[in-house]
N, C-alpha and C. Protein backbone atom coordinates (compact mmCIF):
# COMPACT_ATOMS: atom_id res chain seq x y z
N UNK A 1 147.22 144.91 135.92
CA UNK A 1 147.58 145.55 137.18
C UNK A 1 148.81 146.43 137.01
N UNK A 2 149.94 146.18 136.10
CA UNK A 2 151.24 146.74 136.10
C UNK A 2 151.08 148.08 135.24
N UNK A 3 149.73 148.20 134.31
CA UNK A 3 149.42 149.68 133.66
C UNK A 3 148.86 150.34 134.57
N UNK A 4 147.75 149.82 135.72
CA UNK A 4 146.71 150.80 136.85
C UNK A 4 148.18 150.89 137.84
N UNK A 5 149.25 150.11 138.41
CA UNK A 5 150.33 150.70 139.06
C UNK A 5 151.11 151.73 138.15
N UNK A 6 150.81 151.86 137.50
CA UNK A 6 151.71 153.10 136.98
C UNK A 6 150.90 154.25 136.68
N UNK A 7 149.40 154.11 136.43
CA UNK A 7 148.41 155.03 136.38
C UNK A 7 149.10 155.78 138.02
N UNK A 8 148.59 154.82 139.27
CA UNK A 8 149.06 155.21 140.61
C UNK A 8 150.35 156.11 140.49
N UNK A 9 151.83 155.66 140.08
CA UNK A 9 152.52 156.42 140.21
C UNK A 9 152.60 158.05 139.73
N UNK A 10 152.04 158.02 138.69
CA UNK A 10 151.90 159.22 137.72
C UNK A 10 150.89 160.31 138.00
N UNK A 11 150.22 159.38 139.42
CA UNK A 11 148.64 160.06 140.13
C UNK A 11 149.47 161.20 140.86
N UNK A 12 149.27 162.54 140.70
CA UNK A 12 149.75 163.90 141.64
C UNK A 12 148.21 164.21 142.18
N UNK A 13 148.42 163.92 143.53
CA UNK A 13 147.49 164.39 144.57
C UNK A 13 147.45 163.42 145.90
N UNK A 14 146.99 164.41 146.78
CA UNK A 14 146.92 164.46 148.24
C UNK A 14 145.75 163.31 148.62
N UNK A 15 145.40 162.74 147.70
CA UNK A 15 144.22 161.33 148.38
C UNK A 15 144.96 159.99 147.69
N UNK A 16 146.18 160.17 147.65
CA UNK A 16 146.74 159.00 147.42
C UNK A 16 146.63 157.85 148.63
N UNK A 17 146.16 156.92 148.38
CA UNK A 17 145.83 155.80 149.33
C UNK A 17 147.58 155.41 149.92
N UNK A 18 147.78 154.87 151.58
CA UNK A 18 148.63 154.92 151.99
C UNK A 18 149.05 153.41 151.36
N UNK A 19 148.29 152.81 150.77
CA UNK A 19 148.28 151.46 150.27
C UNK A 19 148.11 151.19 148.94
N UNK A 20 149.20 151.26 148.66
CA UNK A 20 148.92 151.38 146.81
C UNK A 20 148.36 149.98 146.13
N UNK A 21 148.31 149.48 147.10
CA UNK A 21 147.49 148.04 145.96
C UNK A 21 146.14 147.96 146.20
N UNK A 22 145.59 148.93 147.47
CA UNK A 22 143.88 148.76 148.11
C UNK A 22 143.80 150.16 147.03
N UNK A 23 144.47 150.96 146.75
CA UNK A 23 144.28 152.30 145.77
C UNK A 23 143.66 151.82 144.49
N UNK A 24 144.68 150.88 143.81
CA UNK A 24 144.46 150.06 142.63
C UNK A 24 143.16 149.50 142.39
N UNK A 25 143.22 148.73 143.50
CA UNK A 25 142.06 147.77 143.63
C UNK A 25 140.56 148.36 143.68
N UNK A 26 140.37 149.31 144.96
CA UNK A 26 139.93 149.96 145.48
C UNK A 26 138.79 151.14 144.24
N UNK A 27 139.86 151.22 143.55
CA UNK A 27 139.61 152.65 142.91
C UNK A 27 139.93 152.56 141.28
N UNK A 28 140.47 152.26 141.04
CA UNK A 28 141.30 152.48 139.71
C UNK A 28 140.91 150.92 139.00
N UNK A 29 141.08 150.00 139.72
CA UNK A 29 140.56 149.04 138.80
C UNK A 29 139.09 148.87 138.47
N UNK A 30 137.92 149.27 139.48
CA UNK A 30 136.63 149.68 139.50
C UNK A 30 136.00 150.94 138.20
N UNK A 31 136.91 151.68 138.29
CA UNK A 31 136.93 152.97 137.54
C UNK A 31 137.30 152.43 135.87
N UNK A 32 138.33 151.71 135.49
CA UNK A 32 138.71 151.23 134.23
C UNK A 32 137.61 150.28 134.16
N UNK A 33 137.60 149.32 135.04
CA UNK A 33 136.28 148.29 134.76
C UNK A 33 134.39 149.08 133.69
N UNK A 34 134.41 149.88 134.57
CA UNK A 34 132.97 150.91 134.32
C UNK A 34 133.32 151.06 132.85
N UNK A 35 134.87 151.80 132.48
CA UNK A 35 134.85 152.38 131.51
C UNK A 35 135.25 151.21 130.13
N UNK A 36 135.26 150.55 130.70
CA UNK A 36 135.78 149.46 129.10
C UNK A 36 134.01 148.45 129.23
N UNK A 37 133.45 148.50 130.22
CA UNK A 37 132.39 148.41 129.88
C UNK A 37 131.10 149.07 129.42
N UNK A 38 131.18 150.56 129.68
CA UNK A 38 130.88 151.30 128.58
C UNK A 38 131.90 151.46 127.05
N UNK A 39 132.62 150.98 126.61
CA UNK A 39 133.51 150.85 125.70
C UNK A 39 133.18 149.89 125.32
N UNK A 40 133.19 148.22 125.50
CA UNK A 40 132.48 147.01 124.88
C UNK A 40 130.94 147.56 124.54
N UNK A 41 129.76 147.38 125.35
CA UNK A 41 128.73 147.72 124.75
C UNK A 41 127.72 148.26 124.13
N UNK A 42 128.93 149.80 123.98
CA UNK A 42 128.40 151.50 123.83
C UNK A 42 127.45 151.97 124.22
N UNK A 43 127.73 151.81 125.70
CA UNK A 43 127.14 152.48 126.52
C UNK A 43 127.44 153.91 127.65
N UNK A 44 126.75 154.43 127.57
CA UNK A 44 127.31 155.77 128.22
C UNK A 44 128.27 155.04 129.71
N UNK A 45 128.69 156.32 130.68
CA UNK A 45 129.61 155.94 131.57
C UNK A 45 128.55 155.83 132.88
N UNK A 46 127.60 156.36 132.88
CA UNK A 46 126.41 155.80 133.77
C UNK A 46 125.88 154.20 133.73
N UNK A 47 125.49 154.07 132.65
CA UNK A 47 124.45 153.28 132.55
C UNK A 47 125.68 151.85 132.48
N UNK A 48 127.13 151.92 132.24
CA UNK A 48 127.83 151.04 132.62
C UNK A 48 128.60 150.45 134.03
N UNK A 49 128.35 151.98 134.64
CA UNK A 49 128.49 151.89 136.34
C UNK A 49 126.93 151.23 136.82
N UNK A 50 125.99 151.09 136.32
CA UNK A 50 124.68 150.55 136.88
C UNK A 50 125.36 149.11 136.71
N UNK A 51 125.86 148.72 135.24
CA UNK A 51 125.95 147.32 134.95
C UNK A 51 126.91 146.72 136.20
N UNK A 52 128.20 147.43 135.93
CA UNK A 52 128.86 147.11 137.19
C UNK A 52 128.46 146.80 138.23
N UNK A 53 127.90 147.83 138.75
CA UNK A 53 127.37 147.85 140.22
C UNK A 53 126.38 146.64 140.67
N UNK A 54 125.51 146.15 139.32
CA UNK A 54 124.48 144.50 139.70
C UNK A 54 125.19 143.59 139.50
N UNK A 55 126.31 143.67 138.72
CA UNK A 55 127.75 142.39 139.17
C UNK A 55 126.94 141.96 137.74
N UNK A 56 127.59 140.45 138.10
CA UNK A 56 127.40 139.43 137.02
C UNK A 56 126.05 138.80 136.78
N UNK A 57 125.24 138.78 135.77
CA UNK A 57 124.19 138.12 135.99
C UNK A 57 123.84 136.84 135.30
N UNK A 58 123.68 135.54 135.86
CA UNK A 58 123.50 134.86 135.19
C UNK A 58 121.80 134.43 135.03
N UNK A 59 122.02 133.55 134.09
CA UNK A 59 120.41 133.12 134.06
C UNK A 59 120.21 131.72 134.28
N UNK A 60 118.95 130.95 134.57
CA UNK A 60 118.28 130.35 135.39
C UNK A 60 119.25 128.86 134.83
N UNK A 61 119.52 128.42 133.44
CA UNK A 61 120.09 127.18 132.95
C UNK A 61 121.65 127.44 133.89
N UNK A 62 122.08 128.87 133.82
CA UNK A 62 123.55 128.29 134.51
C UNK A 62 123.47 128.41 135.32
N UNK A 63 122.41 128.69 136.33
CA UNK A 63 122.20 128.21 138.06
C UNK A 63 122.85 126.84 138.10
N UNK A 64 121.46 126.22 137.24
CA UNK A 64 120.84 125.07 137.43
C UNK A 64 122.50 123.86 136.93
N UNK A 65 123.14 124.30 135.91
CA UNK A 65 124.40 123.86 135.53
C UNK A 65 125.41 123.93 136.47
N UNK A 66 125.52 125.05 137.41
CA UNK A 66 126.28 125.35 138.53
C UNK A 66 126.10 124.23 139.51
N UNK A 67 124.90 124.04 139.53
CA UNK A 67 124.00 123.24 140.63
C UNK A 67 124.58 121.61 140.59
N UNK A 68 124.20 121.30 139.34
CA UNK A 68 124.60 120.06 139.37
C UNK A 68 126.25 120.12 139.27
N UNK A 69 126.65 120.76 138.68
CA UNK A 69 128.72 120.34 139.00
C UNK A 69 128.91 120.32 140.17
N UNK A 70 128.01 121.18 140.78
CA UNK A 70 128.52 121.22 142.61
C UNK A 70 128.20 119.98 143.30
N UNK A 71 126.67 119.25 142.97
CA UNK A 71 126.44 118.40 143.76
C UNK A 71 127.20 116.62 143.26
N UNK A 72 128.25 117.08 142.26
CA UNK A 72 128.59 115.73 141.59
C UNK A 72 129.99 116.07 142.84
N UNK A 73 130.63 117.05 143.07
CA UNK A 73 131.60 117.16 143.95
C UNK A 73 131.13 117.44 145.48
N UNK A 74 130.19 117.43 146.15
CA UNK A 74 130.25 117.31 147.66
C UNK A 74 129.31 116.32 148.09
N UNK A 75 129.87 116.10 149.34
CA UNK A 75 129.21 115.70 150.43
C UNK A 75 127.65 115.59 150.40
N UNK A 76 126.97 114.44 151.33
CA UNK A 76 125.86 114.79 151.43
C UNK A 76 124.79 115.96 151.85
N UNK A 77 125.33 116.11 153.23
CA UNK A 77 125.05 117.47 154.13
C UNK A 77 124.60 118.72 153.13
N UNK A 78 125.68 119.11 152.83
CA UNK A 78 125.92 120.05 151.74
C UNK A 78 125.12 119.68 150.90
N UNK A 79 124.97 118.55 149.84
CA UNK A 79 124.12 118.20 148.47
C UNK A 79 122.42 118.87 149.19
N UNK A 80 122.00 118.40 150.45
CA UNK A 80 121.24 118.39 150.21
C UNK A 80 120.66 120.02 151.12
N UNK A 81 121.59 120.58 151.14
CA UNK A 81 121.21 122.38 151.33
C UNK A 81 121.36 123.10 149.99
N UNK A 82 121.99 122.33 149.02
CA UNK A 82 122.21 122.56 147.58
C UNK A 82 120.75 122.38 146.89
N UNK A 83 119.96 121.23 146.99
CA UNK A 83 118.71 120.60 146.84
C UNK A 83 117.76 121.82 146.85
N UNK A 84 117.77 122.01 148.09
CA UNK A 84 116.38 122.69 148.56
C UNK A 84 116.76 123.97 148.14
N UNK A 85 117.91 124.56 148.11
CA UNK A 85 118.36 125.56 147.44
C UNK A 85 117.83 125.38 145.68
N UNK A 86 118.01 124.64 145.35
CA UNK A 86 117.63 124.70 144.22
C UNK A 86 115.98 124.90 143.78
N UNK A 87 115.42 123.62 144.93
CA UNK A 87 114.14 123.56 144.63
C UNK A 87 113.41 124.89 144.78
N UNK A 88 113.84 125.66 145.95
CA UNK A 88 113.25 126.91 146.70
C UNK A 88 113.54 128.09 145.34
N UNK A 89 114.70 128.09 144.41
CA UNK A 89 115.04 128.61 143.06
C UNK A 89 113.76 128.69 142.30
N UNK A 90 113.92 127.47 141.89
CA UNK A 90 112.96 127.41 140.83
C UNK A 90 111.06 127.52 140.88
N UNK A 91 110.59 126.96 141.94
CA UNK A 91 109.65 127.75 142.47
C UNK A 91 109.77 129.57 142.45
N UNK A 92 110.83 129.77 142.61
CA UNK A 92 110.52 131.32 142.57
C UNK A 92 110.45 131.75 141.94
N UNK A 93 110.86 130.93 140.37
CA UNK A 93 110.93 131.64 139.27
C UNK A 93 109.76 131.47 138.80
N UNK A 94 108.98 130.62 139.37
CA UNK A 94 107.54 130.42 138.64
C UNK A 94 106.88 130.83 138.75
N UNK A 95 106.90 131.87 140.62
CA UNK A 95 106.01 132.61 141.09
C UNK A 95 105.92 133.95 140.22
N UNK A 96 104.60 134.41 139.78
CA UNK A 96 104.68 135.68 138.99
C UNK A 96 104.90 136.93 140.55
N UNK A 97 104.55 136.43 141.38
CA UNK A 97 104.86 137.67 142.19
C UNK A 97 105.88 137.64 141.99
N UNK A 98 106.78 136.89 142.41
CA UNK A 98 108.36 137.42 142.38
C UNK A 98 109.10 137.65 141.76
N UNK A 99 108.81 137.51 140.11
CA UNK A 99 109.02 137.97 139.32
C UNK A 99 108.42 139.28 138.98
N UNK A 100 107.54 139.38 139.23
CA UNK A 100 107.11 141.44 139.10
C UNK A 100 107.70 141.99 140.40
N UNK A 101 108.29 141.51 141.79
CA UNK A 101 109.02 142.32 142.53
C UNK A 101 110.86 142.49 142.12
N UNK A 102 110.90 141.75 140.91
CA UNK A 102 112.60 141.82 140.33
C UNK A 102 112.00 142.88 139.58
């Protein structure tokens, strides 16, 4: 954050955000993000703003790993909207429709 605040200071122009940390955040940390991820996987500066832009993706074991740490720490209520959440998961992954609409 203390190199993109000084990127900010050194920024000359008239769309300077009145909020220099929503600027940072906003803009400049999004913008370096894209570009060191086209830089890790050598990928152009497009096709690393796509990556960005679908976020994080995990796959179906660290749902399912997520799943259970969560339900060893809550409540019943909760465990069992966690449950059907899960169950309603994995059915979907089995369905070939919904897998040819991803």
């Amino acid at each position: 954050m203390h190199f993109l605040s000084e990127v900010l200071e050194r920024t000359e122009t008239d769309k300077k955000s009145a909020d220099p940390v929503a600027f940072v955040m906003d803009v400049l940390l999004p913008e370096a993000t894209v570009h060191a991820l086209g830089a890790v996987h050598s990928i152009s500066l497009d096709k690393a703003k796509e990556m960005y832009m679908r976020g994080t993706e995990f796959d179906s074991s660290e749902i399912t790993q997520l799943g259970e740490q969560l339900q060893s720490h809550i409540s019943s209520k909760p465990r069992q909207k966690l449950d059907s959440f899960l169950s309603n998961y994995k059915k979907a992954l089995e369905c070939e429709e919904f897998l040819r609409r991803l």
